[in-house]
Protein backbone atom coordinates (compact mmCIF):
# COMPACT_ATOMS: atom_id res chain seq x y z
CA UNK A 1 -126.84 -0.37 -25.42
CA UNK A 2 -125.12 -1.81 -28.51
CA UNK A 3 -124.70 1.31 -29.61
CA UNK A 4 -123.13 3.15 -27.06
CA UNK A 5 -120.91 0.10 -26.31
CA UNK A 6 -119.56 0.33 -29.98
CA UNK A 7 -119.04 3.74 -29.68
CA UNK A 8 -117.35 3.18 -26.75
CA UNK A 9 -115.13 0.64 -28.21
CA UNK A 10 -114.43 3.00 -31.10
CA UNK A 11 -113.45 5.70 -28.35
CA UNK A 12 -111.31 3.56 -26.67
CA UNK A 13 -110.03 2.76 -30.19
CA UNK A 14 -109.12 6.21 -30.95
CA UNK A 15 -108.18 7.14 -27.78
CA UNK A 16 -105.35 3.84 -27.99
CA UNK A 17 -104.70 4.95 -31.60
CA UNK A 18 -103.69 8.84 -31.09
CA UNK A 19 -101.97 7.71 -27.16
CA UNK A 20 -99.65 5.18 -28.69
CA UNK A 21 -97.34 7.45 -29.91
CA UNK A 22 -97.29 9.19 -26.48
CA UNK A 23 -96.95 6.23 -25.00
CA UNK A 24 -94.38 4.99 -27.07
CA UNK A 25 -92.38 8.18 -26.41
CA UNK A 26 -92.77 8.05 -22.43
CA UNK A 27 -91.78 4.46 -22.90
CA UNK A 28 -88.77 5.48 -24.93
CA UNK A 29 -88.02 8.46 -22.25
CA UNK A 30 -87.73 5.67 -19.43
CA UNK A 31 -85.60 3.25 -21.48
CA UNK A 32 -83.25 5.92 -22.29
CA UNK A 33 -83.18 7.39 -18.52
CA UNK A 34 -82.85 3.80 -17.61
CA UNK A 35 -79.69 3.46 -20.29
CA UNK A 36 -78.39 6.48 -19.04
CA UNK A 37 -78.36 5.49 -15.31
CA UNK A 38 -76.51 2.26 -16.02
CA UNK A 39 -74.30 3.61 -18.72
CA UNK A 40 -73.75 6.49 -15.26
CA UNK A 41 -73.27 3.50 -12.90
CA UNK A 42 -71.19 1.80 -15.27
CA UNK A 43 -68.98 4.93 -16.03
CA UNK A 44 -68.74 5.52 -12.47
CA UNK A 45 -67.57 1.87 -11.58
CA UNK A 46 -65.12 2.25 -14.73
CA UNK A 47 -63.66 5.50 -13.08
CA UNK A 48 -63.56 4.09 -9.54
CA UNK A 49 -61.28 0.94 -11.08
CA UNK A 50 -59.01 3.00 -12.65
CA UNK A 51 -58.74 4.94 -10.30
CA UNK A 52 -57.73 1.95 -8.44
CA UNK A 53 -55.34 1.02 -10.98
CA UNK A 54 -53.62 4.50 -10.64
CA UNK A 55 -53.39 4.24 -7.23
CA UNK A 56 -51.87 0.92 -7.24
CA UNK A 57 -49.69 1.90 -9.78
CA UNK A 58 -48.18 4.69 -7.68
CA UNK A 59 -47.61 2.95 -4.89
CA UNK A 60 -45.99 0.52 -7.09
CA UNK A 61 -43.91 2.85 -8.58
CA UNK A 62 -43.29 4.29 -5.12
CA UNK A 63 -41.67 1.19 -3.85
CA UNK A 64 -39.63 0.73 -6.88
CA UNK A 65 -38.29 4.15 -6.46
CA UNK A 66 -37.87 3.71 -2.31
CA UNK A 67 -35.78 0.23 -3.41
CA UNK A 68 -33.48 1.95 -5.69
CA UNK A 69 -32.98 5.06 -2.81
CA UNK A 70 -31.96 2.14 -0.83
CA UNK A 71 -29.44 0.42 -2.54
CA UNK A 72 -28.03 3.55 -3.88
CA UNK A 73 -27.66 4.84 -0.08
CA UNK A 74 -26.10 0.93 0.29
CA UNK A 75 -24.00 1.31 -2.47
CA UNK A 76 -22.78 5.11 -1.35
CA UNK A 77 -21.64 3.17 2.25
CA UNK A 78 -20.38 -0.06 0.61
CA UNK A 79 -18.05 2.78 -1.37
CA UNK A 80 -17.75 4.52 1.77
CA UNK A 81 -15.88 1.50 3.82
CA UNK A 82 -13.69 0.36 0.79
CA UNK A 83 -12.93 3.93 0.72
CA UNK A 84 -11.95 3.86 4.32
CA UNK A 85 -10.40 0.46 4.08
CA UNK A 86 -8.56 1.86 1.31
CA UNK A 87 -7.21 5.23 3.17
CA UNK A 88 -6.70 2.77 6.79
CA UNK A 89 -4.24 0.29 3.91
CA UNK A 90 -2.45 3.53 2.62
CA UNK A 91 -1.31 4.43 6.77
CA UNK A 92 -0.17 1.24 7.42
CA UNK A 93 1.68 1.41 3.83
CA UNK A 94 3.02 4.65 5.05
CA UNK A 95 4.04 3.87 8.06
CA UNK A 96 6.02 0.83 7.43
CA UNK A 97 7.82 2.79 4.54
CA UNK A 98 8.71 5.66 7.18
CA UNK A 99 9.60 2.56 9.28
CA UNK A 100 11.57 1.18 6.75
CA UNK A 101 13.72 3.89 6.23
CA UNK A 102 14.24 4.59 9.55
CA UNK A 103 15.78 1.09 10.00
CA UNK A 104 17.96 1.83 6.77
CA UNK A 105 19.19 5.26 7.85
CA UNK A 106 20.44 3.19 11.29
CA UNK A 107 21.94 0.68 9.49
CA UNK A 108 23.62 2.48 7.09
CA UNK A 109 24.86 4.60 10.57
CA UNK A 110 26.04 1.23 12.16
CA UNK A 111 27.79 0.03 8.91
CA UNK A 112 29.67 3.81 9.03
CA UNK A 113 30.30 3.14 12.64
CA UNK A 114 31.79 -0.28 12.34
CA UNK A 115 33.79 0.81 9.12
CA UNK A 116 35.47 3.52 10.83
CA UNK A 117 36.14 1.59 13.87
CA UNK A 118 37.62 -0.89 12.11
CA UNK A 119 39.73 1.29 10.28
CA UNK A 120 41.17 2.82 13.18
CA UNK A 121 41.91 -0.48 14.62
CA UNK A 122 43.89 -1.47 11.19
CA UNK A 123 45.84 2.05 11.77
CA UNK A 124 46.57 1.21 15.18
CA UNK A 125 47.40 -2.22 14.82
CA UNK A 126 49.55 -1.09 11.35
CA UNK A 127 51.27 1.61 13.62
CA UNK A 128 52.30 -0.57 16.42
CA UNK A 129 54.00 -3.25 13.86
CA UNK A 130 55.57 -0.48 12.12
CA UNK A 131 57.77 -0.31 15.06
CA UNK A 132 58.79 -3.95 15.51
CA UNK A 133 59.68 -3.69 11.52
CA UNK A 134 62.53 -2.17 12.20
CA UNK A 135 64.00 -5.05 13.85
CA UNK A 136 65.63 -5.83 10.72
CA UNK A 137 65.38 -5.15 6.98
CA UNK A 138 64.12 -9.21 6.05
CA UNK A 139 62.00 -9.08 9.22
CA UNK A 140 60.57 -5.82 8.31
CA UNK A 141 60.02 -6.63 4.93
CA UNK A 142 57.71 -9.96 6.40
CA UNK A 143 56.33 -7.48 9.06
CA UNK A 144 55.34 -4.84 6.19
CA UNK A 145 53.59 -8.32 4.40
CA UNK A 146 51.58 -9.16 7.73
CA UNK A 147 50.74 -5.41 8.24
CA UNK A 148 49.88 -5.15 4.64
CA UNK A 149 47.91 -8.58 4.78
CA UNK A 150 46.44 -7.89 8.61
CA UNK A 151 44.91 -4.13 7.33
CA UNK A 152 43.47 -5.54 3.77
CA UNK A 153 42.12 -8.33 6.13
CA UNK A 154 40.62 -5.62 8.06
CA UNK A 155 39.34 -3.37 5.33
CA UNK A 156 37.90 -6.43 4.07
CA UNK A 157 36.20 -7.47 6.77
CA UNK A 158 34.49 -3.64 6.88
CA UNK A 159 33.69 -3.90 3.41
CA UNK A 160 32.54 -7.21 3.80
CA UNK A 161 29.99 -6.02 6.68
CA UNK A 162 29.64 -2.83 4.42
CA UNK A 163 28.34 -4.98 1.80
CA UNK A 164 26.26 -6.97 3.95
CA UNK A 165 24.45 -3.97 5.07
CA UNK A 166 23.49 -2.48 2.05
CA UNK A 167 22.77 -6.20 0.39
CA UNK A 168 19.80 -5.92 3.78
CA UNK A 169 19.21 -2.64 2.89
CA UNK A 170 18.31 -3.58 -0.76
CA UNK A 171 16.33 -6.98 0.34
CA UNK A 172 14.10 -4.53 3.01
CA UNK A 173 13.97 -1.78 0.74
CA UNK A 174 12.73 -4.55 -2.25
CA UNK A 175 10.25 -5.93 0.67
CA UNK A 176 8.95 -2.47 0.76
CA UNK A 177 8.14 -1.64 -2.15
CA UNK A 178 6.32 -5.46 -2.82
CA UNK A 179 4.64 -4.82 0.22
CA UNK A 180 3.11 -1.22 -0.97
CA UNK A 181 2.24 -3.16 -4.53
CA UNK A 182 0.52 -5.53 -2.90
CA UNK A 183 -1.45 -3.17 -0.37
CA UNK A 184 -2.39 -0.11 -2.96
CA UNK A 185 -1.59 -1.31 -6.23
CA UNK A 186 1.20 1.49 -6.80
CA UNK A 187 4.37 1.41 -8.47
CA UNK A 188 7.13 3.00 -6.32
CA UNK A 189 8.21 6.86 -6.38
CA UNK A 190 11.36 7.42 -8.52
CA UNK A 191 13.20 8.24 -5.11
CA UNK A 192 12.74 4.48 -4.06
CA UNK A 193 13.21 3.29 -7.54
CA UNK A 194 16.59 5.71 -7.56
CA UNK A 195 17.55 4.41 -4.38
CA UNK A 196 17.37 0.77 -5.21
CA UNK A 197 19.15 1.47 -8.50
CA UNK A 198 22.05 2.96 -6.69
CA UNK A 199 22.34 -0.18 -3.92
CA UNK A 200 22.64 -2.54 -6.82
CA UNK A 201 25.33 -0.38 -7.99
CA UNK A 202 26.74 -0.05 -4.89
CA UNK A 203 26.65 -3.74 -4.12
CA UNK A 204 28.27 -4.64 -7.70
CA UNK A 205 31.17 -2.57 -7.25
CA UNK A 206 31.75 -3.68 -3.67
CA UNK A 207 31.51 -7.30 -4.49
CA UNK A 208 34.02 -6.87 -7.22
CA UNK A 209 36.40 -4.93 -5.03
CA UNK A 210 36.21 -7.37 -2.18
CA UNK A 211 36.67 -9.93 -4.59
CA UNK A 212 39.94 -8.64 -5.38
CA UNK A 213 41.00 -8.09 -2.44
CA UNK A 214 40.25 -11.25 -0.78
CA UNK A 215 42.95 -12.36 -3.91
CA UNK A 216 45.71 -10.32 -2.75
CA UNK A 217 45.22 -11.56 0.38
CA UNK A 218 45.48 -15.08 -0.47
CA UNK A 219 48.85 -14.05 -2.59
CA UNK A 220 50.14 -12.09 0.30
CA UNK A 221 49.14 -14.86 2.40
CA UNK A 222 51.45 -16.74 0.12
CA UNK A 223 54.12 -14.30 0.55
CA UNK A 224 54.37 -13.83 3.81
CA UNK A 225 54.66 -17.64 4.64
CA UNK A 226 57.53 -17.92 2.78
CA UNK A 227 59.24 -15.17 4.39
CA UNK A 228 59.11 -16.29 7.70
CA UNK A 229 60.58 -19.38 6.14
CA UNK A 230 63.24 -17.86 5.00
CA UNK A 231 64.04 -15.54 8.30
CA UNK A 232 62.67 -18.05 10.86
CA UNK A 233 59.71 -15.40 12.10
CA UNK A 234 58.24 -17.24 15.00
CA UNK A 235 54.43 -18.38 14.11
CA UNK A 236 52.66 -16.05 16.72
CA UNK A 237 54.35 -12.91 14.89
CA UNK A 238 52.58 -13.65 11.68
């Protein structure tokens, strides 16, 4: 029995000796199917997050791009109104220019009007005294001195309103052109500019002429005070 238990033992002794290396392999085999599965898993998990990350990452980038479409499409309006604002300023600019000169044309009318009305009324009023000057030569000569003095008085009183007018012209057409600085930051056309050029001119040369000729009135004035003096002309004639 000893025997055969030793020779057992030796069997089982060989047997252990040439199966460790299998062994060893098939345990080898299953730790690097094992290593494989979790380095799978693991790769699988790895893919899945950034996969994740991608995704979130769009849809990031998404929104960022859907926020600037926005305020681009804000911006494009916002431009829009000013743009209208702007156009809705330049009519009423217009308008008021076209009403502006409207009211100038009229009043430079009514100042033509009133001149020449006036004028005929010095003519008429010079033609009747022409005939009561010839009364007598000293009594016509203080009759030609109030006719003289009565139609510079009117002529000055037409160029006064003459002067008048275009000094209104010059303040509206000044108020103007403020008005269309102030509303589209634009300098005036070089018709306006010509035309205010011209009523400054205009108003100069009037002012110095009426000037003048408020003067001679005064002198004639003079003059004629001291005829009727002299002759006796009763008050009411002068």
């Amino acid at each position: 029995m000893l025997a055969v238990t030793s020779g057992e033992n030796v069997a089982y002794v060989l047997a252990a000796v040439l199966l460790s290396p299998l062994l060893l392999f098939v345990f080898q085999q299953r730790s690097q199917r094992s290593a494989a599965i979790v380095a799978s898993k693991q790769a699988a998990v790895d893919r899945k997050a950034e996969s994740e990350l991608r995704t979130r990452e769009k849809k990031e980038d998404w929104a960022r791009q859907d926020q600037v479409t926005a305020a681009a499409a804000a911006a494009v309006r916002a431009a829009a109104a000013t743009a209208a604002a702007a156009a809705a300023k330049a009519e009423e600019v217009a308008v008021a220019a076209h009403a502006a000169t409207v009211a100038l044309q009229n009043s430079a009318a009514a100042a033509a009007t009133t001149l020449a009305r006036n004028t005929a009324a010095a003519a008429a009023t010079a033609a009747a005294n022409a005939a009561v000057m010839a009364r007598s030569a000293t009594e016509t000569q203080g009759q030609l001195k109030v006719i003289h003095t009565l139609v510079n008085s009117q002529l000055s009183a037409a160029m006064d309103q003459r002067l008048k007018s275009d000094e209104a012209q010059l303040v509206l057409l000044r108020a103007t052109i403020d008005l269309r600085r102030q509303l589209t930051q634009t300098e005036p056309d070089t018709d306006m500019t010509a035309r205010v050029a011209a009523l400054v001119d205009s108003i100069g040369e009037q002012s110095a002429k009426l000037n003048e000729r408020k003067q001679q009135t005064v002198l004639a004035n003079k003059e004629i005070t001291a005829v009727a003096a002299a002759v006796d002309v009763p008050k009411e004639k002068i």
